[in-house]
Protein backbone atom coordinates (compact mmCIF):
# COMPACT_ATOMS: atom_id res chain seq x y z
CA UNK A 1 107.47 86.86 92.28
CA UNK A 2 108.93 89.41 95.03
CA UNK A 3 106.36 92.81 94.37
CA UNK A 4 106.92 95.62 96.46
CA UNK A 5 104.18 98.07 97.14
CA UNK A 6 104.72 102.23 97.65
CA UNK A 7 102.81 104.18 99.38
CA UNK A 8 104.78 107.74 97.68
CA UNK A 9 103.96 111.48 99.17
CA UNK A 10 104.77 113.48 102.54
CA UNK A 11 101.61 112.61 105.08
CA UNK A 12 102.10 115.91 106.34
CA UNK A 13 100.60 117.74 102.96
CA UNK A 14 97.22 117.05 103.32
CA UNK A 15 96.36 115.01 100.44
CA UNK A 16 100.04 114.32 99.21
CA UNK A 17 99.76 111.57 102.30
CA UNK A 18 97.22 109.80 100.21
CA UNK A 19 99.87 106.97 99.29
CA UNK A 20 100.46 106.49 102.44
CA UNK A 21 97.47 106.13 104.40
CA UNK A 22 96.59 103.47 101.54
CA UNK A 23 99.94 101.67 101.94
CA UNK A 24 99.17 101.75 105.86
CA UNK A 25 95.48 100.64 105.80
CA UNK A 26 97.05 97.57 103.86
CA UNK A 27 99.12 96.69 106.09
CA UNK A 28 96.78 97.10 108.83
CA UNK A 29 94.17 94.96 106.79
CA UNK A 30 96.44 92.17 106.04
CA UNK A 31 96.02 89.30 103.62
CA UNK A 32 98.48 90.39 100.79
CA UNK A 33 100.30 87.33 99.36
CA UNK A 34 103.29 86.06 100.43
CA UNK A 35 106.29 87.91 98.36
CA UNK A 36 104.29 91.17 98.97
CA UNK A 37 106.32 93.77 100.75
CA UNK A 38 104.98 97.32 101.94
CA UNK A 39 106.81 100.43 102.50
CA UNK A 40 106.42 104.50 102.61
CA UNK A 41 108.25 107.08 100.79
CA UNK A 42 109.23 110.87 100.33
CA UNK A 43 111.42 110.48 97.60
CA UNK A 44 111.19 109.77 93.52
CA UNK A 45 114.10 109.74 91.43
CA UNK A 46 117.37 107.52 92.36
CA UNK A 47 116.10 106.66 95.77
CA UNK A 48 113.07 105.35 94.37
CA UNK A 49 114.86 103.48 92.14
CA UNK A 50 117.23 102.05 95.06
CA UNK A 51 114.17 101.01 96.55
CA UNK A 52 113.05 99.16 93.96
CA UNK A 53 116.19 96.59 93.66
CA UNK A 54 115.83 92.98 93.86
CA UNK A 55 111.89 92.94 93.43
CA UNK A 56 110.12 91.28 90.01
CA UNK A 57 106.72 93.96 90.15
CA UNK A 58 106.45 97.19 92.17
CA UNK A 59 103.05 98.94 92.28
CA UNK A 60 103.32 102.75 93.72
CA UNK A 61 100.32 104.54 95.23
CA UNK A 62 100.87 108.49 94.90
CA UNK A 63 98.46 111.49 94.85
CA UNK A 64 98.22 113.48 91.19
CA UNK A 65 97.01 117.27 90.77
CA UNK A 66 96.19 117.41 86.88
CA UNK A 67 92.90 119.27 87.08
CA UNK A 68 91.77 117.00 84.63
CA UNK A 69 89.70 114.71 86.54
CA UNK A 70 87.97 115.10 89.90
CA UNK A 71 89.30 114.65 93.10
CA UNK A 72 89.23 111.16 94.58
CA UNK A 73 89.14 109.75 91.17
CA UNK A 74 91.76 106.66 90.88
CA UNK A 75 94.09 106.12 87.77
CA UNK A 76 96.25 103.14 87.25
CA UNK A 77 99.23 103.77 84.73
CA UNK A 78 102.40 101.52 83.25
CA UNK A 79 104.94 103.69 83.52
CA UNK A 80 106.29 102.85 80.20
CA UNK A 81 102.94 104.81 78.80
CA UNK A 82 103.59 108.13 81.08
CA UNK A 83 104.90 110.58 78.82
CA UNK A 84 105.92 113.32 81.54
CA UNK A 85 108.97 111.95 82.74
CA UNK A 86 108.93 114.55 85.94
CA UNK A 87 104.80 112.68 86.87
CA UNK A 88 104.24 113.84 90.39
CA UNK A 89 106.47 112.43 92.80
CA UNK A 90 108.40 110.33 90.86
CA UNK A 91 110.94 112.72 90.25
CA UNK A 92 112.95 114.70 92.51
CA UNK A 93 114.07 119.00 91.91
CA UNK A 94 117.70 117.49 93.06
CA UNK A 95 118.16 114.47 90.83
CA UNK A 96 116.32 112.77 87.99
CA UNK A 97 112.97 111.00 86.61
CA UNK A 98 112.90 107.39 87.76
CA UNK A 99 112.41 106.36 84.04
CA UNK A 100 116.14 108.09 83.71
CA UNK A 101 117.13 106.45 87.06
CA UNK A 102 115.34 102.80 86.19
CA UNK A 103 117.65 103.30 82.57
CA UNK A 104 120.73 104.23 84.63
CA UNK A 105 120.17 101.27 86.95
CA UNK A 106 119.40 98.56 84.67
CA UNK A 107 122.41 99.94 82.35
CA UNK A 108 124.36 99.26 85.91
CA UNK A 109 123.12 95.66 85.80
CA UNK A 110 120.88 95.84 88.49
CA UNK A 111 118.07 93.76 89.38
CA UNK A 112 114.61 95.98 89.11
CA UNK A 113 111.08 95.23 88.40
CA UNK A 114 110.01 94.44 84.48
CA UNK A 115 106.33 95.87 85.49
CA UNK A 116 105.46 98.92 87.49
CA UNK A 117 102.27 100.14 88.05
CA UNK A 118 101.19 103.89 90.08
CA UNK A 119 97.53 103.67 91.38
CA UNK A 120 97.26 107.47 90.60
CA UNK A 121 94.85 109.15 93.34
CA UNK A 122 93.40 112.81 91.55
CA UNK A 123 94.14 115.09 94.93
CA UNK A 124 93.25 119.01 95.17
CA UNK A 125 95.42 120.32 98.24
CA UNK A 126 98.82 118.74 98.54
CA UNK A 127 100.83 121.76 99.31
CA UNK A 128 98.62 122.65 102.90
CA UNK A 129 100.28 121.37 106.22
CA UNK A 130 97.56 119.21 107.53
CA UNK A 131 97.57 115.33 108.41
CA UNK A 132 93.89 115.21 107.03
CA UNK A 133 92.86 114.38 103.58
CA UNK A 134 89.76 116.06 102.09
CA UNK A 135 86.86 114.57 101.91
CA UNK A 136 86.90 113.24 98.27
CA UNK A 137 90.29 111.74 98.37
CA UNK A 138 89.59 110.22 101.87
CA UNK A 139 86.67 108.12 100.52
CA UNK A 140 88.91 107.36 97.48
CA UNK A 141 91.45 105.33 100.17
CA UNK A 142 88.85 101.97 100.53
CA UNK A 143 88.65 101.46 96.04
CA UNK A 144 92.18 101.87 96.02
CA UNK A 145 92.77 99.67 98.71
CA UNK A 146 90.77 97.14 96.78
CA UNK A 147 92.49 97.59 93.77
CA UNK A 148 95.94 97.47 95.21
CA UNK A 149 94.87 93.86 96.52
CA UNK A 150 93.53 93.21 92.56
CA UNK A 151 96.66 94.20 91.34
CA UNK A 152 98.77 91.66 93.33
CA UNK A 153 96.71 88.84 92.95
């Protein structure tokens, strides 16, 4: 099973970098399975979607502002149960949801992942030019980390 693991955000918005620095610390860290592949994005909609051709599972790691939990606190969803089709970065202002792109592509007969899962990280300033996360979602980055390597097990 090919799973492909995406660390979403800009690492130049403060906590919006979340995904990546947990994408990065795993592949720093090592040990993932064989069939695991890591990358970083900026971009939701069809680009997401592109990326996601050709692998079985995809798990993507992105900061959330809901103001409904506290920050640092970690979320996994199925994106078949997210009911906000424009979810934080997995849409883009200049194209579509990637629910709508995921239908367009596998209307298109393309090969794309039958289970996707965002480790949802609850962030506060994602919007500030800074290459720092506060403190909260910083000590957040180790649990996901953990339960990134859960989820591909």
């Amino acid at each position: 099973m090919r799973t492909l693991v995406i660390g979403l955000g800009n690492p130049i918005l403060g906590d919006d970098g979340v995904g990546w620095r947990i994408a990065e610390e795993l592949e720093q860290e090592g040990g993932l399975p064989s069939g695991v592949d890591i990358v970083c994005l900026a971009l939701g909609g069809i680009s997401l979607m592109e990326a996601l051709e050709g692998y079985d599972r995809a798990i993507i790691i992105d900061a959330i502002v809901t103001h409904k939990a506290p920050p640092g606190m970690i979320s996994t969803i199925h994106i078949e149960d997210l009911t906000d089709p424009f979810f934080s970065h997995l849409s883009s202002t200049h194209d579509t949801s990637l629910q709508n792109a995921l239908r367009i592509g596998r209307e298109l007969g393309i090969h794309l992942p039958g289970e996707i899962t965002l480790v949802a990280i609850e962030s506060q300033r994602v919007y500030d030019f800074s290459e720092s996360l506060t403190p909260l979602v910083a000590a957040a980055v180790p649990e996901a980390v953990r339960l990134v390597h859960e989820l591909v097990k």
